[in-house]
Every structure is written in structure tokens, then in C-alpha cells.
Protein backbone atom coordinates (compact mmCIF):
# COMPACT_ATOMS: atom_id res chain seq x y z
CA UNK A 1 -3.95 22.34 -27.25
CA UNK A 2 -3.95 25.71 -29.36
CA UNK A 3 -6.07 24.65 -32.10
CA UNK A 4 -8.52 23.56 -29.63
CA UNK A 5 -8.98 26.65 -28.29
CA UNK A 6 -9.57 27.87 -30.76
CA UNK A 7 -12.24 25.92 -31.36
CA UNK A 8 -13.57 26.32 -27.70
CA UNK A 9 -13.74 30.53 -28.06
CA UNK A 10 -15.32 32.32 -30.91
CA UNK A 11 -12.84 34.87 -31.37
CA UNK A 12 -15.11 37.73 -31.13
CA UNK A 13 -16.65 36.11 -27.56
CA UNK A 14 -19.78 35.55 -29.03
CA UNK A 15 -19.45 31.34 -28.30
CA UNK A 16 -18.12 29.74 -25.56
CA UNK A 17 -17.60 25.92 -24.99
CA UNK A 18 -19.14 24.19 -22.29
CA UNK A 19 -15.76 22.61 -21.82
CA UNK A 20 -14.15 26.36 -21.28
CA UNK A 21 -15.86 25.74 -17.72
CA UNK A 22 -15.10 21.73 -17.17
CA UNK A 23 -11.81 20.73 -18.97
CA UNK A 24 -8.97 19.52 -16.04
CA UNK A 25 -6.79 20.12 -18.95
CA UNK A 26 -7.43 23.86 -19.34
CA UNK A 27 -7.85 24.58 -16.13
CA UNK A 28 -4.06 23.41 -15.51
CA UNK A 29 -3.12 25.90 -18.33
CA UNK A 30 -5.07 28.61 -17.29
CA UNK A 31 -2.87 28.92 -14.10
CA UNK A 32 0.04 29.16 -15.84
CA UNK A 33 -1.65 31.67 -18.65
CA UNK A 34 -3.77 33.62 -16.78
CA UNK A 35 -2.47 33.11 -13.46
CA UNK A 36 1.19 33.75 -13.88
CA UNK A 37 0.98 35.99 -16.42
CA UNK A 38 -1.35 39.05 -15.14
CA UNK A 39 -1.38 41.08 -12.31
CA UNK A 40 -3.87 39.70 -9.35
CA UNK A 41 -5.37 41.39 -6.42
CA UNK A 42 -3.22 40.51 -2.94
CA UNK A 43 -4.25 43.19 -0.71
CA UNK A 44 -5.20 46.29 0.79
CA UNK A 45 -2.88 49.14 2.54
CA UNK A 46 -5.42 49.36 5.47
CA UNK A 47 -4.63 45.27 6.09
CA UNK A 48 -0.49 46.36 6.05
CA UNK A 49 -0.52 49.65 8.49
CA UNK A 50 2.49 48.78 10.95
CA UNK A 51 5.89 47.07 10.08
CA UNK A 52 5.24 43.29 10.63
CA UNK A 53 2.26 43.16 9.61
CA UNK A 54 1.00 40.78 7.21
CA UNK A 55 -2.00 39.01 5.21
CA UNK A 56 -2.10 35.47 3.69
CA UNK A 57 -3.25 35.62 -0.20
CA UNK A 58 -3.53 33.38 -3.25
CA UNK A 59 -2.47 33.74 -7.20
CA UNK A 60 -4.50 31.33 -8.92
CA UNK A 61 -2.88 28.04 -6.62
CA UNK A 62 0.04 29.84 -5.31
CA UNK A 63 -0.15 30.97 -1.75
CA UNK A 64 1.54 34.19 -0.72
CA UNK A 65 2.12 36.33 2.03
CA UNK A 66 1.96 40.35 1.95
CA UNK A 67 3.79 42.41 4.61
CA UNK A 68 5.06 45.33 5.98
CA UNK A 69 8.37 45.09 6.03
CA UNK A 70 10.41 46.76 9.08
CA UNK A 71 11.68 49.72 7.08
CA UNK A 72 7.81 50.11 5.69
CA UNK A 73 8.05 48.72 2.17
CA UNK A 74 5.14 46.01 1.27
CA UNK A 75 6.67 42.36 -0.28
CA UNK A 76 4.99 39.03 -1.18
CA UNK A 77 6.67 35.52 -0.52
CA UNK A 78 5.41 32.50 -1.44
CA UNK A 79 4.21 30.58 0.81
CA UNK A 80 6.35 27.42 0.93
CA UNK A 81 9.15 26.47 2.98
CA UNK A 82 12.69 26.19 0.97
CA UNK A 83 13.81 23.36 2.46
CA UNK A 84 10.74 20.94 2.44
CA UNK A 85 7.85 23.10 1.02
CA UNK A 86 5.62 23.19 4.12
CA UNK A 87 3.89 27.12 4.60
CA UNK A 88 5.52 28.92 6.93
CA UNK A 89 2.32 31.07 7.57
CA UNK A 90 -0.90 29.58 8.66
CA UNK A 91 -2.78 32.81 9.69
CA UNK A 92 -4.84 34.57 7.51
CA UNK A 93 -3.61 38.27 9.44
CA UNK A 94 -1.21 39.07 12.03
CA UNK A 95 1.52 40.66 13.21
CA UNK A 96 5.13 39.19 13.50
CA UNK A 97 9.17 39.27 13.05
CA UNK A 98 9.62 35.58 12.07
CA UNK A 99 7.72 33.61 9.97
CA UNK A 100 8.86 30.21 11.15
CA UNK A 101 8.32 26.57 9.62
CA UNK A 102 6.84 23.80 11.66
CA UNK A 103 8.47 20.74 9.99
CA UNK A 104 12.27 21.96 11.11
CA UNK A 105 12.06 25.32 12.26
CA UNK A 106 13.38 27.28 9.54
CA UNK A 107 12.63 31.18 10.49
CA UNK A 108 12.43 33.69 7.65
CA UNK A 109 12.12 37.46 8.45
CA UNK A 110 8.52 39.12 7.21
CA UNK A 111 10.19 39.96 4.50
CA UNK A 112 11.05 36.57 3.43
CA UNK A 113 14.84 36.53 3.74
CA UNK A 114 16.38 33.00 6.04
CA UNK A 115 17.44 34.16 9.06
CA UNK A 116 17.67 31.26 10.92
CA UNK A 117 17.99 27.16 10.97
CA UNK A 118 18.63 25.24 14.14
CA UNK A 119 20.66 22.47 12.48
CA UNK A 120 23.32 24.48 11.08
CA UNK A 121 24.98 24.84 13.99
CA UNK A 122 25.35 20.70 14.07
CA UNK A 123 26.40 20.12 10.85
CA UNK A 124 30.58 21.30 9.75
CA UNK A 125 29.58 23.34 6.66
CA UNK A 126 27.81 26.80 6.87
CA UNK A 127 24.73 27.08 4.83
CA UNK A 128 24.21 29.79 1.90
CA UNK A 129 21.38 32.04 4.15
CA UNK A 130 20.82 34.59 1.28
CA UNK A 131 20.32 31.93 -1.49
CA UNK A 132 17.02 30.14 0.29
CA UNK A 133 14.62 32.61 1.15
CA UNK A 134 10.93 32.68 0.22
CA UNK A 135 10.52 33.68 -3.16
CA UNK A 136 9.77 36.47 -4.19
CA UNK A 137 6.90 37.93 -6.24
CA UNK A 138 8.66 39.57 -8.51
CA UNK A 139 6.23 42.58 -9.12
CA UNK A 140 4.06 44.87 -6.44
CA UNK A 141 2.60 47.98 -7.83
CA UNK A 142 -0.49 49.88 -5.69
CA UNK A 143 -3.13 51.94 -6.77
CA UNK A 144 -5.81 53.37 -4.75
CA UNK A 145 -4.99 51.73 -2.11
CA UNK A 146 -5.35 48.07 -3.68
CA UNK A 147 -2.02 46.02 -3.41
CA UNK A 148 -1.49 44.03 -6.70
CA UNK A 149 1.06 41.56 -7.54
CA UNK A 150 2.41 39.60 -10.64
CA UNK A 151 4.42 36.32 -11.14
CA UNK A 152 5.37 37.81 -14.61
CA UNK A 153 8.43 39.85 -13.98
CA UNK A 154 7.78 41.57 -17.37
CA UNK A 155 4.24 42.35 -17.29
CA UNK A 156 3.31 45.93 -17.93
CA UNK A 157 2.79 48.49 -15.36
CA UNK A 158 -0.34 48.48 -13.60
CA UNK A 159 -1.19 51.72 -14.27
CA UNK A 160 -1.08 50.83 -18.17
CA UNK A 161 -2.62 47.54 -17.33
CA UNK A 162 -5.59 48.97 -15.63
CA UNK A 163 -5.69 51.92 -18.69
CA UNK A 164 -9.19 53.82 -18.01
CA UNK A 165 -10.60 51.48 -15.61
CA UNK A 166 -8.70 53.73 -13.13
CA UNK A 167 -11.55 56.29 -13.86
CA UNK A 168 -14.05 53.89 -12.39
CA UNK A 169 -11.80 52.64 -9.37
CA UNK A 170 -10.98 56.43 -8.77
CA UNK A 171 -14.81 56.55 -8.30
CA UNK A 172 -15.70 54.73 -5.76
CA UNK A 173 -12.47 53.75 -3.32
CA UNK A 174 -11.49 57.81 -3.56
CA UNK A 175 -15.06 58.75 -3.40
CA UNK A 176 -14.95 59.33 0.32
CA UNK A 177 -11.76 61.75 2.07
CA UNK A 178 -9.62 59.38 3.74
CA UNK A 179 -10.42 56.26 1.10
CA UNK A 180 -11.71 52.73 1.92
CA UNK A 181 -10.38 50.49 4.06
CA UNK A 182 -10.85 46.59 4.91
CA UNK A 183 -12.74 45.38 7.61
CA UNK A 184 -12.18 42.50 9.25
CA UNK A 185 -10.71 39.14 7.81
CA UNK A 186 -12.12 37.82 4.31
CA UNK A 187 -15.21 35.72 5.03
CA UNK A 188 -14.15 32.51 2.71
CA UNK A 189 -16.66 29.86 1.61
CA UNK A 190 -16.37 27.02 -1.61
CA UNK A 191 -18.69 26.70 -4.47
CA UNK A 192 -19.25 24.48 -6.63
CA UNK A 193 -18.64 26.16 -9.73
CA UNK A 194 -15.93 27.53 -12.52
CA UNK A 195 -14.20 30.50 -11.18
CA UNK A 196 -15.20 32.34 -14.30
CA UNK A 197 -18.91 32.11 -13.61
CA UNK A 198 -18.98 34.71 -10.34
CA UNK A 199 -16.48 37.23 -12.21
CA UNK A 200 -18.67 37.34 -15.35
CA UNK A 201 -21.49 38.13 -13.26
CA UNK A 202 -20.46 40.69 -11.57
CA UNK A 203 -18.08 42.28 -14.74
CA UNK A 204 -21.75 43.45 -15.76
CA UNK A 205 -24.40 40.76 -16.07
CA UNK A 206 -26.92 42.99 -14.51
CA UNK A 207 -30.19 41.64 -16.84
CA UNK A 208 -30.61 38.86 -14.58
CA UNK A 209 -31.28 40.59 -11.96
CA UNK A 210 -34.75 40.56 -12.47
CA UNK A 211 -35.06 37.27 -13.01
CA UNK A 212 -32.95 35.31 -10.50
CA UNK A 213 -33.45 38.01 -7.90
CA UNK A 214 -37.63 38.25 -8.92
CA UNK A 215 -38.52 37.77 -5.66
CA UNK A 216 -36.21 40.57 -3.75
CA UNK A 217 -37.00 42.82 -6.72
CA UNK A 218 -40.46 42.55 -7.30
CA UNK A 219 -41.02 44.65 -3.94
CA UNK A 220 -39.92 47.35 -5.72
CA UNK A 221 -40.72 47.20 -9.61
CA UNK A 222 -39.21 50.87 -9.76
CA UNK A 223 -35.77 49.57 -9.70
CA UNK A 224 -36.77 47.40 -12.41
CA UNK A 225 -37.32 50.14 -14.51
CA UNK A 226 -34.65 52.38 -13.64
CA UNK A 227 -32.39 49.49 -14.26
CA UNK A 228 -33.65 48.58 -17.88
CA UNK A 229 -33.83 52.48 -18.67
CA UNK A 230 -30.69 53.86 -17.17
CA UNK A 231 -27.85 51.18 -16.52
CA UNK A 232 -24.78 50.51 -18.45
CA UNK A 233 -22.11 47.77 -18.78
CA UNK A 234 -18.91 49.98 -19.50
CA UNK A 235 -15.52 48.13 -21.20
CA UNK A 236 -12.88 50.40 -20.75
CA UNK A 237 -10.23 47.42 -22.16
CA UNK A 238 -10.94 43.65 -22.95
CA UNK A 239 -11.55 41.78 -19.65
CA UNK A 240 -12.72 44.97 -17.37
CA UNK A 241 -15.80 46.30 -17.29
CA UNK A 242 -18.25 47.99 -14.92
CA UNK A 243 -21.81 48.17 -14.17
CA UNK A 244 -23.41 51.62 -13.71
CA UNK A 245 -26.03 54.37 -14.17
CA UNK A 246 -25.41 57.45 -15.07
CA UNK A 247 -27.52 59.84 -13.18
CA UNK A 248 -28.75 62.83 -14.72
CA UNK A 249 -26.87 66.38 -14.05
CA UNK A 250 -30.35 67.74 -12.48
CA UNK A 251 -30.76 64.58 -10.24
CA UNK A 252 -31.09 64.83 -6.63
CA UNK A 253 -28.14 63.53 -4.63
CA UNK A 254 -30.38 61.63 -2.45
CA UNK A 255 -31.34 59.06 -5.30
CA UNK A 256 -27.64 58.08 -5.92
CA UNK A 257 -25.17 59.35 -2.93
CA UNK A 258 -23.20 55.82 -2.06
CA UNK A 259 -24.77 54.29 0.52
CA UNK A 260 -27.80 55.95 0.85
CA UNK A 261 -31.45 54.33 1.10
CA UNK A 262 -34.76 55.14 2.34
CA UNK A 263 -34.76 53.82 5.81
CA UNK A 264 -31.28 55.97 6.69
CA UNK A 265 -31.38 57.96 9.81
CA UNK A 266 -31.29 61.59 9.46
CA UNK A 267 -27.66 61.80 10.78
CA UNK A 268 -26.72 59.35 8.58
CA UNK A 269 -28.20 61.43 5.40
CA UNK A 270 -26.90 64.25 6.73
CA UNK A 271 -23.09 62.51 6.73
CA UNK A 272 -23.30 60.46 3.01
CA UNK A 273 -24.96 63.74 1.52
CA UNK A 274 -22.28 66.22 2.49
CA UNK A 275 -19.81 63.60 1.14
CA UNK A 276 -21.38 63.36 -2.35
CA UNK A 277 -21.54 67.23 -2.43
CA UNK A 278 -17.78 67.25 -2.14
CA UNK A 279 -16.81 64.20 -4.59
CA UNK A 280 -17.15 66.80 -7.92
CA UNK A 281 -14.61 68.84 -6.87
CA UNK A 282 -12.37 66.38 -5.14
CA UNK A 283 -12.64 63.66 -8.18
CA UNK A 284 -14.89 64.88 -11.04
CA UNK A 285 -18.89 65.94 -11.71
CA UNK A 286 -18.86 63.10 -14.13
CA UNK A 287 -17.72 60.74 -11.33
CA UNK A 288 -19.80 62.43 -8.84
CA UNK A 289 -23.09 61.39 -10.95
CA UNK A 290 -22.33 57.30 -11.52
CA UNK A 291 -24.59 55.18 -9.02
CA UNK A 292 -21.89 52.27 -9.40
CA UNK A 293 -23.30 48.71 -9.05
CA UNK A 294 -20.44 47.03 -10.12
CA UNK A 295 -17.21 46.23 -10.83
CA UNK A 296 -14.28 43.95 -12.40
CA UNK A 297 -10.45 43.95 -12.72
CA UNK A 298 -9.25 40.59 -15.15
CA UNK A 299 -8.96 38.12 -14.54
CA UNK A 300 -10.74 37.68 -10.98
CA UNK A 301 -11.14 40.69 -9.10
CA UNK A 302 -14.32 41.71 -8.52
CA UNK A 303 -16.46 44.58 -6.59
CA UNK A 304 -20.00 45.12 -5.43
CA UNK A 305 -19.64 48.65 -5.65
CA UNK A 306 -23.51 49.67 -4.46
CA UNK A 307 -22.77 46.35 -1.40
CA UNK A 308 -19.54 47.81 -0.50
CA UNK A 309 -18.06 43.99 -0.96
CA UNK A 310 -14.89 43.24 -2.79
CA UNK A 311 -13.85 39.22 -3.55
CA UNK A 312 -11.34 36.93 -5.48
CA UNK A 313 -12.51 33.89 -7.00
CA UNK A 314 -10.15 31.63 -6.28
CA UNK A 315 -9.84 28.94 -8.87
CA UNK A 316 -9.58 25.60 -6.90
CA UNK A 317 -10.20 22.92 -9.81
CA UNK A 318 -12.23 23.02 -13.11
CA UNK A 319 -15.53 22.84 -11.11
CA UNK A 320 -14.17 24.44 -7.55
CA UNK A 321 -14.28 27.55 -6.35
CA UNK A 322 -12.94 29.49 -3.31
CA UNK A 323 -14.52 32.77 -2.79
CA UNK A 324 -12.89 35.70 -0.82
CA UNK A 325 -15.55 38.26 0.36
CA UNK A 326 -13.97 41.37 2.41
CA UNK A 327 -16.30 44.13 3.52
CA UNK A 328 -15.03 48.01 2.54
CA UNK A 329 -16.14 50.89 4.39
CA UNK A 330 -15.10 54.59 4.23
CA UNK A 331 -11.62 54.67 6.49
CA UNK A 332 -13.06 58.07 8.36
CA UNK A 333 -16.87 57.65 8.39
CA UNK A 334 -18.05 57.30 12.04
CA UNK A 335 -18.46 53.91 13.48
CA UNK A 336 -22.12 54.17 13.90
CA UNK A 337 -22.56 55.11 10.11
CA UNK A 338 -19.89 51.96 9.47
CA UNK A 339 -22.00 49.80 11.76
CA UNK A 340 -25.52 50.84 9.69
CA UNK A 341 -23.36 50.13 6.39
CA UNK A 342 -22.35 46.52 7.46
CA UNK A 343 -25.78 45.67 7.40
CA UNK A 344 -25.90 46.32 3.24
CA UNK A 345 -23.48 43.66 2.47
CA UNK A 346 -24.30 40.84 5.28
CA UNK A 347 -28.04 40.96 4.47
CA UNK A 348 -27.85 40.89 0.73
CA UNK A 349 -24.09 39.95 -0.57
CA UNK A 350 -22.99 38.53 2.94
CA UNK A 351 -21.89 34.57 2.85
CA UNK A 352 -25.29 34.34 4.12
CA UNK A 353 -26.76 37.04 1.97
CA UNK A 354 -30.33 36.70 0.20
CA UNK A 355 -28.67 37.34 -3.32
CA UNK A 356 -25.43 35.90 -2.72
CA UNK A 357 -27.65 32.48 -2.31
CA UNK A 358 -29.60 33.06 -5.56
CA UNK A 359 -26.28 33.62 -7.24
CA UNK A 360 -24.14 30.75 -6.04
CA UNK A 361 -27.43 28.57 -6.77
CA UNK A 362 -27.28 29.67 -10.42
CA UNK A 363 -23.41 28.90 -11.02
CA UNK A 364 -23.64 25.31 -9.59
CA UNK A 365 -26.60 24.86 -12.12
CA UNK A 366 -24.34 25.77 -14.44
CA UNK A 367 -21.64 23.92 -14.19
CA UNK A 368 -24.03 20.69 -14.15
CA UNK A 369 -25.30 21.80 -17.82
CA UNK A 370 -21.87 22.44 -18.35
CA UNK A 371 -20.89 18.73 -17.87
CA UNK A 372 -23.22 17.22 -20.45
CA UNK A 373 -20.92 15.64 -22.95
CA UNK A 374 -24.20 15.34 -25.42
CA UNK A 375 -23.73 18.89 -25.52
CA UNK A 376 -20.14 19.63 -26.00
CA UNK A 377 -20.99 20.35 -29.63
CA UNK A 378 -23.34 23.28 -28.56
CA UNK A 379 -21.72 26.44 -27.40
CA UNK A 380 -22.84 29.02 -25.07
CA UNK A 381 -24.21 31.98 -26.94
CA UNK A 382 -23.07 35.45 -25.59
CA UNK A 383 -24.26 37.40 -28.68
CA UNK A 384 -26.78 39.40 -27.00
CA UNK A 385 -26.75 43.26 -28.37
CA UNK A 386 -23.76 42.14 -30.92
CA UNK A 387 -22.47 44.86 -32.02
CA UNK A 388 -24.83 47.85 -30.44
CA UNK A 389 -22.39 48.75 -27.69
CA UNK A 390 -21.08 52.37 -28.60
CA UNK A 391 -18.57 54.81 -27.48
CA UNK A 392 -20.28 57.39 -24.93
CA UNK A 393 -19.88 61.16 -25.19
CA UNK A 394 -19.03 61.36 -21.61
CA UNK A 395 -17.63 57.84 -20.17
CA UNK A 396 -14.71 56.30 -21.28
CA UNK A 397 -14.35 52.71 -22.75
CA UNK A 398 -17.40 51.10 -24.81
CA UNK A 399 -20.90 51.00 -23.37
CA UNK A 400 -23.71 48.59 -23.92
CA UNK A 401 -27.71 49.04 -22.64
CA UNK A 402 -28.57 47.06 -19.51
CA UNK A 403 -28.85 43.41 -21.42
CA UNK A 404 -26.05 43.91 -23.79
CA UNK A 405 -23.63 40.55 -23.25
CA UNK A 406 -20.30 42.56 -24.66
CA UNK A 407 -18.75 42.79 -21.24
CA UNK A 408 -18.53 39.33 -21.39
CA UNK A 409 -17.95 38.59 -25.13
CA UNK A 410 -14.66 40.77 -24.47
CA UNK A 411 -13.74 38.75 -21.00
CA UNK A 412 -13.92 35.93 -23.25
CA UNK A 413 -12.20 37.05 -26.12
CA UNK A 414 -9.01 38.08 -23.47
CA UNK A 415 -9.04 34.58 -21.84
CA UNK A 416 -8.81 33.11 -25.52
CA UNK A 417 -5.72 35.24 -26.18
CA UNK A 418 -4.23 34.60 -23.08
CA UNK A 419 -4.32 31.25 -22.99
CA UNK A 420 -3.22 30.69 -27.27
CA UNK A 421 -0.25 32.93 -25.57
CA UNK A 422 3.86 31.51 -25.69
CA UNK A 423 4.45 28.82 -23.35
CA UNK A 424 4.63 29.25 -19.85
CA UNK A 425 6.93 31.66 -18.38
């Protein structure tokens, strides 16, 4: 299988097998590679804020449950029963003290620890409580606000993991006082698709834009322009990368403050302006002047920064996806301003959304040119700007211009290395 990959992954990213996105064979490897080996997005602190309470979550094909534990600390079980393997949550949110089993009744605390089993008391021997609890995930580490979790009890920390794509994360979920929060459940839909397609879109494939989106943008050719003239792909390390323009120092607030457009009402300018005035001092001037479009954490975390929508794609099968779409909001903005904000990310970005349809179009007709065989010995080619991205006097990681493919070249290039990695842990 190594020497195939090989094969399927140039090692600089530059070609990429069709069979990358339709092999049952890889796909089976990349959960144990890629899945159990990195840390994955679970959940957010504004989901978790009383003891009991919990979310439902997935790594790669492993369900999981965040809580709150009584004495406030946040754990992840997995989802499966240890006595027969049925889920002993079936909510996506809630509140509780038990989670209990349907099959036999089995109750484990929110924390995951067996409490409880009816039939003990009917059989002579006492049963070993501590030793058949929900496993555990073995690491949680948080960072602005975003719960992460990793099957790989040796992984780095997330802090090193992330390494200066906390700069960009800083920007836009500690852009507002008082954070983001989660609204809402996640809305969750399938696509037919490779759960790579969606994330290397939205790690910084911003050129197609207006192509795929011609109709929506043609209204206004201006953002054409100011999108082949000012917007970056930044790759702070190999598999992250974020979308962005940089706007000038002299640049009025009004053209970039998050959230802002045209048809705002005055109160509502009035509220995102006074924020963006106070983001250089509380973050940075250099992070006060990115207009973020978007934004990706490897291997399948993604953010529509400008849309205010974060999703997982959740691998369900060589060609299968499950998406996870939550909508993020400032945690103190008014709910009038929160209400006007919603609309950004159901009419565009929504399950619904007008892009969001163009999108999810484009990766099923992709994964059908993926499946000709006759073409198995023709590779994808993501050399586009080879070798002109640059290091930026003023952002950190490696930048490309607006149609330069290295964001993806170095998602590529990480995959490859994970998955000619040891065998599975």
C-alpha cells in the first residue's frame, strides 16, 4: 500500500490521483492515518455552558460525546455501549446525569464512568464498574473557544499543532469582546462527494469563484476585481491555510469591518464599526485590517469566515460525505444585529444557500470524473503558481496571489505523509 501512494501523490502536491478521491481501500486507511492520528474539531464552549451538558460529535467514523462534567471539566466518550456496542446517546444536544443504553439499560454518568446495570443485582458475582466505562478520548485541548480532541494519546499539543494559524483564528473568533458562540444545532445534510473536495475549497480555492459563482458575482464585477487584485491564500504549516485580503492601512473600516454590507441599517453600522475600531488594540492593527473569507484547520475543519459558518466534513465512504454546518455569531452582539447576521449564512452558505448549491454541484461532478478508470493514469494537476508563493513582510506563513493552487499542493503533500506514516496506532 506505501509504494502506491506514492505513486498516487506527487510529493510536492503538484499531482493527485483520481483514485486519492475513489479508492475503498484508502479511504479505510485514511481513518486510521488521518483520523486517529490528528487532532479534530468536537465542539464549542458556548454548546458545554452548564454541568450536564453535552453535544454528539464524530472523528472520522467514531461517534463521541462532549460534556460538561458535574465538577465543570469537558470529556469525550465514545459513543458505544461496553457491553453490546449500541450508542448510549441519540441526541445531537441536551442536558442530562445518565447517559443510559436502550438494549439493557446500562447507565453511564456524563462523564462516561458505569454507574449502573440492572442485572447485577440477579446474577452472584459483582461486576468490575470502573473497568467498563465509555472510552475515553484520550486528548482535549481548547483554544479560542473551539473544543478539539485526539485519538492519538501522543500527538503534540494543539497549540504547537495549530503553530501560526492561531494568528488567523485569533482574528476572527476574538475579533468581537465576549467571542463567538454557536447557534443552534448543526444543520447536517450528505453529499455525494470525497470529504477532501469541500475542505480544499474552502482551505483557499477562491479563483473559482468567478466562475462557478458567475452568476451571483457578475452583479457586482467590483468584487471581481478586488478579489483578483487583493486576496491571498496564506499557509502558515502544511495542511492549514486561509483565504484573505489584506486591506490597506488608509482603508475605510466600512469596506472590511466583519459583517458589514451596503444594505446594513444605521444601528447596525453604528454597532460592527465601533467593534472594528477596538479590534487593533484588543488583538493587533495587522489583524484589525484582514477581510477574512476563509478558513481551514487539517484535516477537516473548515470556516466561512466572511458567512460566519463553521463545518466538518464528515468522511462517510470514499464517495460520501456528511456535512456539519453550525452558524457563529458574536456571543454579546444584540439579538436584532444576530437576527440581521443569520440572514448572511442561510441565504448564501445555508443548506439551502445559493453558493452552497453551486458548490456541492461541483464536488459530485467531481467525483464522477473521478471514477473513470480510463483515466486513472492521468493525475489531477495542482501546479498552478508553482513555486511563486512567497513569504510576506507582514503575515505569517507563505502566501500565494488569488489563483495560486499551493494551499492545496501542501494539503496534499500532508495527507501523503500521513498516510506513508507507521502502522496504525
Amino acid at each position: 500500500m506505501d509504494l502506491s501512494i506514492r505513486g498516487l501523490v506527487a510529493p510536492d502536491g503538484s499531482q493527485v490521483s483520481r483514485q486519492v478521491f475513489t479508492s475503498e481501500d484508502l479511504y479505510r486507511l485514511e481513518q486510521q492515518r488521518i483520523f486517529h492520528r490528528n487532532w479534530l474539531y468536537l465542539a464549542h464552549e458556548s454548546q458545554l455552558k452548564h454541568p450536564g451538558d453535552f453535544v454528539t460529535a464524530c472523528m472520522g467514523e467514531t461517534p463521541v460525546i462532549v460534556a460538561r462534567g458535574a465538577a465543570g471539566e469537558i470529556t469525550a466518550s465514545i459513543n458505544s455501549c461496553s457491553h453490546r456496542g449500541v450508542p448510549v446517546c441519540r441526541a445531537d444536544r441536551g442536558n442530562t446525569s445518565r447517559f443510559v443504553c436502550p438494549y439493557h439499560n446500562w447507565a453511564f454518568s456524563v462523564a462516561g464512568d458505569l454507574v449502573a446495570i440492572p442485572q447485577e443485582r440477579k446474577v452472584e458475582h459483582s461486576v468490575d464498574k470502573k473497568a467498563l466505562g465509555l472510552k475515553k478520548v484520550p486528548r482535549i485541548e481548547r483554544v479560542f473557544g473551539l473544543i478539539f480532541g485526539s485519538l492519538n494519546p501522543d500527538i503534540e499539543p494543539l497549540e504547537q499543532y495549530l503553530g501560526d494559524m492561531r494568528f488567523y483564528m485569533e482574528a476572527f473568533f476574538e475579533r468581537f469582546p465576549g467571542g463567538m458562540e454557536i447557534i443552534g444545532t448543526p444543520h447536517k445534510w450528505l453529499l455525494q462527494g470525497n470529504w477532501k473536495l469541500p475542505v480544499e475549497n474552502q482551505l483557499g480555492d477562491i479563483g473559482h469563484a468567478p466562475y462557478l459563482h458567475r452568476a451571483l458575482m457578475s452583479a457586482t464585477p467590483d468584487a471581481t476585481q478586488e478579489l483578483e487584485d487583493m486576496a491571498v491564500t496564506v499557509v502558515p504549516r502544511a495542511g492549514h491555510a486561509a483565504s484573505l485580503k489584506l486591506m490597506p492601512t488608509d482603508a475605510d473600516p466600512a469596506s472590511f469591518a466583519w459583517g458589514l454590507d451596503k444594505a446594513s441599517p444605521p444601528h447596525m453600522k453604528e454597532y460592527l464599526l465601533e467593534v472594528q475600531r477596538t479590534v487593533a488594540e484588543r488583538l493587533s492593527p495587522l489583524q484589525a485590517r484582514i477581510k477574512g473569507m476563509s478558513l481551514g484547520i487539517y484535516p477537516n475543519l473548515s470556516l466561512l469566515w466572511g458567512n460566519a459558518t463553521l463545518r466538518v466534513s464528515h468522511p462517510r465512504g470514499p464517495g460520501k460525505i456528511e456535512y456539519w454546518s453550525w452558524l457563529v455569531l458574536p456571543a454579546q452582539a444584540p439579538d436584532d444585529i444576530k437576527e440581521m447576521l443569520r440572514g448572511n449564512y442561510s441565504v448564501f452558505f445555508g443548506p439551502g444557500g445559493i453558493i452552497e448549491q453551486e458548490d456541492s454541484y461541483a464536488w459530485n461532478q467531481q467525483l464522477i470524473g473521478s471514477r473513470i478508470t480510463y483515466l486513472n493514469d492521468q493525475p489531477y494537476y495542482y501546479g498552478l503558481g508553482m513555486d511563486e508563493e512567497t513569504i510576506h513582510p507582514e503575515l505569517p506563513g507563505i502566501v500565494g496571489r488569488c489563483y495560486n493552487e499551493h494551499y492545496a499542493r501542501q494539503f496534499f503533500a500532508r495527507w501523503r505523509e500521513d498516510m506513508l506514516g507507521q502502522e496504525s496506532l
